[in-house]
C-alpha atoms as a PDB file:
ATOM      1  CA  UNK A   1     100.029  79.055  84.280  1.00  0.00           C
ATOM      2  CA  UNK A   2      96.305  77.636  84.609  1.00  0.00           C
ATOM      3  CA  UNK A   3      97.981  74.842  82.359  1.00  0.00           C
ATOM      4  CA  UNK A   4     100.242  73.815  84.738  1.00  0.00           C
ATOM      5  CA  UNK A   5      97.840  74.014  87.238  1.00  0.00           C
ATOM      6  CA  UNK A   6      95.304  72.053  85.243  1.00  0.00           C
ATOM      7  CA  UNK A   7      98.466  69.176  84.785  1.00  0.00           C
ATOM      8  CA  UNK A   8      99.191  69.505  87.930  1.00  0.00           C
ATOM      9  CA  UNK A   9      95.506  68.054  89.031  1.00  0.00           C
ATOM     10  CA  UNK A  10      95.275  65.108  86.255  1.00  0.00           C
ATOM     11  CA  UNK A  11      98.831  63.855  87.344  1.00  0.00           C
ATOM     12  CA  UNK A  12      97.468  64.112  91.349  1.00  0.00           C
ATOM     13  CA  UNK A  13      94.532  62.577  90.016  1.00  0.00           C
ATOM     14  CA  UNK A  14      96.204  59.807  88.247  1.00  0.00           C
ATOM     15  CA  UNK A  15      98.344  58.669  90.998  1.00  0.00           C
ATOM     16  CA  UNK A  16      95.320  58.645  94.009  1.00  0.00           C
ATOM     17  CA  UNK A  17      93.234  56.406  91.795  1.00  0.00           C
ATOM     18  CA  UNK A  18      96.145  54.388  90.008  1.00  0.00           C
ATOM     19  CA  UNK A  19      94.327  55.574  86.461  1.00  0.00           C
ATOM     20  CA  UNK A  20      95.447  56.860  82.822  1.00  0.00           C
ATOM     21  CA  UNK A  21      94.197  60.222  82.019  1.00  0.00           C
ATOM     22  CA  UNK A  22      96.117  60.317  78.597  1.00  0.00           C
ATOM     23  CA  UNK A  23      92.920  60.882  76.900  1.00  0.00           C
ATOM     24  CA  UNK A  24      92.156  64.599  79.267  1.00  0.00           C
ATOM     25  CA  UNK A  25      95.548  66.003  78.356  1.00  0.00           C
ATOM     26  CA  UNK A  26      95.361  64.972  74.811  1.00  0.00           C
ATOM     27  CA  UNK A  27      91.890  66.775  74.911  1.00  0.00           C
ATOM     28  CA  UNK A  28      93.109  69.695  76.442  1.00  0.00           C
ATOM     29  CA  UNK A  29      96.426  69.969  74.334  1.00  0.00           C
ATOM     30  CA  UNK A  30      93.996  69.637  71.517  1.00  0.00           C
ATOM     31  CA  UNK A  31      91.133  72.402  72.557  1.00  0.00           C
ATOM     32  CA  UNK A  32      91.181  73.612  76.110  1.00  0.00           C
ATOM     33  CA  UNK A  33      87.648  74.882  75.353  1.00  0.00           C
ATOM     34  CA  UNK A  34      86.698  70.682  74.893  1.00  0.00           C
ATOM     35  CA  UNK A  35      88.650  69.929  77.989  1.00  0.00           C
ATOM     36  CA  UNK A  36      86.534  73.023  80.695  1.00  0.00           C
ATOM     37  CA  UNK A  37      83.332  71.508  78.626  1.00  0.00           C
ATOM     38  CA  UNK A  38      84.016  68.123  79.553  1.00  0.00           C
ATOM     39  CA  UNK A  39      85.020  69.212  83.030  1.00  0.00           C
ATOM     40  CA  UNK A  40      81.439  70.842  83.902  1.00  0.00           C
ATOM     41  CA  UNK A  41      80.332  67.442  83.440  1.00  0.00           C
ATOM     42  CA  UNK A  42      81.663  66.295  86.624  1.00  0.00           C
ATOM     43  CA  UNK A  43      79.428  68.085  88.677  1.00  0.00           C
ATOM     44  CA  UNK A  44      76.805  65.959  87.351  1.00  0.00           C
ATOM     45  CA  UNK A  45      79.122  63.382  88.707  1.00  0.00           C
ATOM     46  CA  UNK A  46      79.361  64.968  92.016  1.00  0.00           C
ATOM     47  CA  UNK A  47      75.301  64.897  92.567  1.00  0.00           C
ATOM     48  CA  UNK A  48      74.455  62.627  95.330  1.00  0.00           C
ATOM     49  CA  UNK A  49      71.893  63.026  97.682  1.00  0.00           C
ATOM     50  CA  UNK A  50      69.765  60.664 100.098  1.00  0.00           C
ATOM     51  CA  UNK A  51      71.779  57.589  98.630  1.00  0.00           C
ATOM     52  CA  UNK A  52      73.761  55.914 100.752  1.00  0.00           C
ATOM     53  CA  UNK A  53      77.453  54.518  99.032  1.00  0.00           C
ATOM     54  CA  UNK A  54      76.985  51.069  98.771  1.00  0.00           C
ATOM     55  CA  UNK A  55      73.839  51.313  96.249  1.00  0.00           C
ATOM     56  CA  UNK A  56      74.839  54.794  94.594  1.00  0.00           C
ATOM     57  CA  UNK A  57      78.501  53.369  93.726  1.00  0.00           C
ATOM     58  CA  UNK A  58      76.870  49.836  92.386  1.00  0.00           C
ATOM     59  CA  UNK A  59      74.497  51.422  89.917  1.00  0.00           C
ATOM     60  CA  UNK A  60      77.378  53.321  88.732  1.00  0.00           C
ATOM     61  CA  UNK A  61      79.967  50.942  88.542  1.00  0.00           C
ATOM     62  CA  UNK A  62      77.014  48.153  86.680  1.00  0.00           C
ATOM     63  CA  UNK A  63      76.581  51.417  84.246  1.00  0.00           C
ATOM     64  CA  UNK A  64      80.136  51.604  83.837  1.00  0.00           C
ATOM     65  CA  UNK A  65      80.662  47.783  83.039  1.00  0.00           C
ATOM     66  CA  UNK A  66      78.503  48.108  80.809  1.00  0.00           C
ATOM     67  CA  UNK A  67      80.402  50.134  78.077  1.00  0.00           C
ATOM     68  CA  UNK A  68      83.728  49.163  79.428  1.00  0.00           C
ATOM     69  CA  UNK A  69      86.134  46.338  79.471  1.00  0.00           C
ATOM     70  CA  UNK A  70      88.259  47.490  82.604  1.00  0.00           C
ATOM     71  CA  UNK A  71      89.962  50.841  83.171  1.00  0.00           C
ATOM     72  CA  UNK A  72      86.871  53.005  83.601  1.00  0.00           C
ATOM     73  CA  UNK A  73      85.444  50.268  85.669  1.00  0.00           C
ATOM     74  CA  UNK A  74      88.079  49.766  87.786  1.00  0.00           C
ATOM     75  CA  UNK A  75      88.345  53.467  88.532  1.00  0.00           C
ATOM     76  CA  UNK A  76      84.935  53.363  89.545  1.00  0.00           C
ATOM     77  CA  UNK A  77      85.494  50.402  92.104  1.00  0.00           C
ATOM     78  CA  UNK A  78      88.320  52.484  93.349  1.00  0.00           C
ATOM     79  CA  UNK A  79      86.523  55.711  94.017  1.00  0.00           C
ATOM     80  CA  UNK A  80      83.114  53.578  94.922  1.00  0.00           C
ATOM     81  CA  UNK A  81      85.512  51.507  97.745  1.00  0.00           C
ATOM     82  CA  UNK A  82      87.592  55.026  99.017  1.00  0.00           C
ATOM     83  CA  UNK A  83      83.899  56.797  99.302  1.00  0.00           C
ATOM     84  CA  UNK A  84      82.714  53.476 101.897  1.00  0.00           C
ATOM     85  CA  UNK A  85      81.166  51.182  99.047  1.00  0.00           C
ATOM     86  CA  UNK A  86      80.493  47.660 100.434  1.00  0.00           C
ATOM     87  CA  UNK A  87      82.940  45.459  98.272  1.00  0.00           C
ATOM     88  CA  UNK A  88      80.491  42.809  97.890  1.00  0.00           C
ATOM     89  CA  UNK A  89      78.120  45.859  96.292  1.00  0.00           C
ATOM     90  CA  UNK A  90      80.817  46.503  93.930  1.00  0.00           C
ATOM     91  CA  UNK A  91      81.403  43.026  93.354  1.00  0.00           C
ATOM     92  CA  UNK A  92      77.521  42.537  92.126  1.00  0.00           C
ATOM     93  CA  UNK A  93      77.264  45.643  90.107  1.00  0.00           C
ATOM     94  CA  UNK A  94      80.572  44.303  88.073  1.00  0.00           C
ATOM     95  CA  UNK A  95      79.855  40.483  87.660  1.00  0.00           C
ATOM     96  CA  UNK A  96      76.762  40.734  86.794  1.00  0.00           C
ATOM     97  CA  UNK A  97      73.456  39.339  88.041  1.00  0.00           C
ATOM     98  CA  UNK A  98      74.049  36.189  89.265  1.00  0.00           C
ATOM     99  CA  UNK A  99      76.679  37.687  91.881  1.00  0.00           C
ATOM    100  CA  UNK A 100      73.872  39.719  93.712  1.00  0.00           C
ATOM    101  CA  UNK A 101      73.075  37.199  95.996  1.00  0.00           C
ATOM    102  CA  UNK A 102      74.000  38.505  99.613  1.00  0.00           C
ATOM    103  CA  UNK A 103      73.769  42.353  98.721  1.00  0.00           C
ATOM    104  CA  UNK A 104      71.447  44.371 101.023  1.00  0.00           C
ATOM    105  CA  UNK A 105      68.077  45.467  99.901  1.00  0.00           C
ATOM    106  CA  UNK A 106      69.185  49.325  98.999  1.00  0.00           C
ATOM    107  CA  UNK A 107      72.056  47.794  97.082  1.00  0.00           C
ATOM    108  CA  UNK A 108      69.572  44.659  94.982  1.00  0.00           C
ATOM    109  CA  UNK A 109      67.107  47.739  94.160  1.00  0.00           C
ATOM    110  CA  UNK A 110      69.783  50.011  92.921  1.00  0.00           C
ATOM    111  CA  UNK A 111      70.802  47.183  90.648  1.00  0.00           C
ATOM    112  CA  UNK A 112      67.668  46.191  89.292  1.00  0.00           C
ATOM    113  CA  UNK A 113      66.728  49.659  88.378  1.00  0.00           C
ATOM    114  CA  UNK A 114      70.436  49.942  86.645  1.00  0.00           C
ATOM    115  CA  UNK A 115      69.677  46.743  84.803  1.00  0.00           C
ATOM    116  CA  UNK A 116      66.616  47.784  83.932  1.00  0.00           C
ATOM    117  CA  UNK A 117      67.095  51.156  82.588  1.00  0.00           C
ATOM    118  CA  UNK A 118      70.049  50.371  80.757  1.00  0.00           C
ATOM    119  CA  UNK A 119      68.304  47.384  79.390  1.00  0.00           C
ATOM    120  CA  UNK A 120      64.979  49.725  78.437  1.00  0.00           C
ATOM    121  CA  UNK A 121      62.732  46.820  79.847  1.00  0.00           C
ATOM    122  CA  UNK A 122      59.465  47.744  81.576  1.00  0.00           C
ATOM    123  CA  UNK A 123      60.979  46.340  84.899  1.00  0.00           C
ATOM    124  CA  UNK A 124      62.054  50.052  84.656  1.00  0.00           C
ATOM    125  CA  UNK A 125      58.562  51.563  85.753  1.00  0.00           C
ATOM    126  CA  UNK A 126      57.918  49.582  89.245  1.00  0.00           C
ATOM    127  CA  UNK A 127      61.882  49.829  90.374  1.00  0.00           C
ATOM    128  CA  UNK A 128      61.721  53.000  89.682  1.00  0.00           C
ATOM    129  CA  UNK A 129      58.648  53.550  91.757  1.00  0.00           C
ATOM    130  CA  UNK A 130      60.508  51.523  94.802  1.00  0.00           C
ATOM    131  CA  UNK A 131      63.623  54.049  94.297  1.00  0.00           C
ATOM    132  CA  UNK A 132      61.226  57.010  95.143  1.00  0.00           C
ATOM    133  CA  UNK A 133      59.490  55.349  97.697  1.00  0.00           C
ATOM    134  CA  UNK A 134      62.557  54.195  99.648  1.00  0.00           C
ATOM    135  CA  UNK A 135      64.891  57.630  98.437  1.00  0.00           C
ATOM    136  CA  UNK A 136      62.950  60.013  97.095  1.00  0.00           C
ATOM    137  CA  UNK A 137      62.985  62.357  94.045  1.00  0.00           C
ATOM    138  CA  UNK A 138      66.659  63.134  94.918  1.00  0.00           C
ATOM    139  CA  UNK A 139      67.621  59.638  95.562  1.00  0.00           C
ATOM    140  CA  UNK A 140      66.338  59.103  91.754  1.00  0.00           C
ATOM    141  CA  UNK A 141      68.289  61.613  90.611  1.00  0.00           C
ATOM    142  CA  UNK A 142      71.338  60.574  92.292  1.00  0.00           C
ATOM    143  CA  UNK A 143      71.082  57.531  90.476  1.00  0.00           C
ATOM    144  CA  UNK A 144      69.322  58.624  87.286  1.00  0.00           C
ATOM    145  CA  UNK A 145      73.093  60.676  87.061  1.00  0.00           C
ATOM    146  CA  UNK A 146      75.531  57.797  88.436  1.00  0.00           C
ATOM    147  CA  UNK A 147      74.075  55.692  85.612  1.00  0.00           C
ATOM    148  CA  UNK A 148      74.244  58.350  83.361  1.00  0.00           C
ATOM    149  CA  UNK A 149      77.546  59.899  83.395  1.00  0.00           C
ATOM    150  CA  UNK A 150      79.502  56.113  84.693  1.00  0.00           C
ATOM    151  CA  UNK A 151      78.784  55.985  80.778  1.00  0.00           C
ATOM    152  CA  UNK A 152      80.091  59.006  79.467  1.00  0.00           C
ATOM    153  CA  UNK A 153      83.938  58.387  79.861  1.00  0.00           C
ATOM    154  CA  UNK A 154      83.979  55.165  78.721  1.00  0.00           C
ATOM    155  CA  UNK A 155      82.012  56.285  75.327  1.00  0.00           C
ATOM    156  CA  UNK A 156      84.233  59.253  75.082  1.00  0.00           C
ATOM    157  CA  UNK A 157      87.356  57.295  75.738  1.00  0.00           C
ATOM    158  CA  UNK A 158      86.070  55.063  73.103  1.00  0.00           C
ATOM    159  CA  UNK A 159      85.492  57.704  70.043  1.00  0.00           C
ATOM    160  CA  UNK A 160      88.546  59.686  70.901  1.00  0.00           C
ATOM    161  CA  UNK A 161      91.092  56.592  70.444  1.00  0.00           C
ATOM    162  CA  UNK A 162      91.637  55.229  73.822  1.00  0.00           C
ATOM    163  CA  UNK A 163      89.011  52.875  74.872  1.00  0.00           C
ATOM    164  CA  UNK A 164      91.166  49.962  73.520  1.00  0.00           C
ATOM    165  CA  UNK A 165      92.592  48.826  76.978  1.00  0.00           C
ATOM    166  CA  UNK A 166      91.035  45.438  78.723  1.00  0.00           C
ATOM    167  CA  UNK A 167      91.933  44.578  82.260  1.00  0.00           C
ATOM    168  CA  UNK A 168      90.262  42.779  84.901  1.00  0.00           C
ATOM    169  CA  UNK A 169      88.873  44.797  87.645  1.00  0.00           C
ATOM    170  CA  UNK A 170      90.140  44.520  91.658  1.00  0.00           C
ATOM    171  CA  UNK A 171      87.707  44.586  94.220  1.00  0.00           C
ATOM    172  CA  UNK A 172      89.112  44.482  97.590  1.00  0.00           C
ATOM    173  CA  UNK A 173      91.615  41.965  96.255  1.00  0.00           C
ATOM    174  CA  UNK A 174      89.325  39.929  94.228  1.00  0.00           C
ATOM    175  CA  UNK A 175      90.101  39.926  90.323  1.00  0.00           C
ATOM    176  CA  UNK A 176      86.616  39.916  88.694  1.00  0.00           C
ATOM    177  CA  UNK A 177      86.020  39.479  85.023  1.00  0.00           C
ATOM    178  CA  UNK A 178      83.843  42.679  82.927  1.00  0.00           C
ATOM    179  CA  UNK A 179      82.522  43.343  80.032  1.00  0.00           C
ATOM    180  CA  UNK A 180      80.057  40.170  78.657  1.00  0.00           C
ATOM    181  CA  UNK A 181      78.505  39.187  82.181  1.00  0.00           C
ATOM    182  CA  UNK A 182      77.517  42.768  82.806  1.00  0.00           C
ATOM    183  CA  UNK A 183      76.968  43.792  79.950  1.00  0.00           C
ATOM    184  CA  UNK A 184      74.389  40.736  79.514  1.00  0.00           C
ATOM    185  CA  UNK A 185      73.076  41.377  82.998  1.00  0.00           C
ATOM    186  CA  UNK A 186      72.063  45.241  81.806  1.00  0.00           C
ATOM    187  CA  UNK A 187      70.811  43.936  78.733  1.00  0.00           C
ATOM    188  CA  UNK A 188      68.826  40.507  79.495  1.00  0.00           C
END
């Protein structure tokens, strides 16, 4: 029963956001103890507070970009866009630096810190200082966790087998190449 239940969720899942989830049931035909682990990740996921959409869903979706090529990413636009994401926000976090021009000034921070942490440069330390001072300790968190778990499917995806798939990523109609101009972005 909880099964079916469980199957019943990744196929409603699947068809709201348009996206594969192959890899859960596989995981869950293969150790339903692996698949409930996995799932208590997602409340880390869930954590948002004193972030507004727009900058919240571009530091994940740059973190995301990062280790993916297009299905992760593009499920993050999706859910970033449904939750009131600004496209153009979306559309900066996923091309890469040189595509921030014309985000607001929540949005350019959130970025820079992304870029930065991922990256490990020192421009870390003062962004991260700005997040506080215009969020707060939460609003850190918030994104401390968006960056962190936007790159735990994609690495999981990748060492179970099913990380393989490249696409280019919609946002709000726009195709938009990933992978090397993020990626470079979070690591100049």
């Amino acid at each position: 029963m909880l099964a079916w239940i469980i199957h019943r969720r990744l196929r409603a899942f699947e068809r709201r956001f348009d996206y594969d989830l192959t890899y859960a049931r596989d995981l869950l035909a293969t150790d339903r103890r692996a698949f409930f682990a996995l799932a208590k990740m997602q409340s880390m996921d869930r954590y948002r507070h004193d972030v507004p959409p727009g900058p919240y869903w571009a530091a994940r979706a740059c973190a995301t970009a990062a280790e993916d090529c297009g299905p992760c990413t593009q499920l993050c636009v999706t859910m970033g866009l449904a939750d009131g994401a600004n496209p153009t926000a979306l559309v900066a976090a996923v091309s890469g630096p040189a595509a921030a021009a014309g985000v607001d000034d929540d949005t350019e921070l959130a970025l820079r810190f992304t870029r930065a942490v991922l990256a490990r440069t020192a421009e870390a330390d003062p962004a991260r200082e700005e997040v506080v001072a215009r969020f707060g300790r939460r609003g850190l968190t918030s994104l401390a966790f968006a960056i962190t778990s936007a790159r735990l499917y994609p690495t999981l995806k990748a060492a179970l087998g099913y990380g393989h798939a490249c696409q280019r990523v919609v946002v709000d109609g726009r195709a938009i190449g990933v992978g090397a101009a993020a990626a470079a972005g979070a690591r100049a």
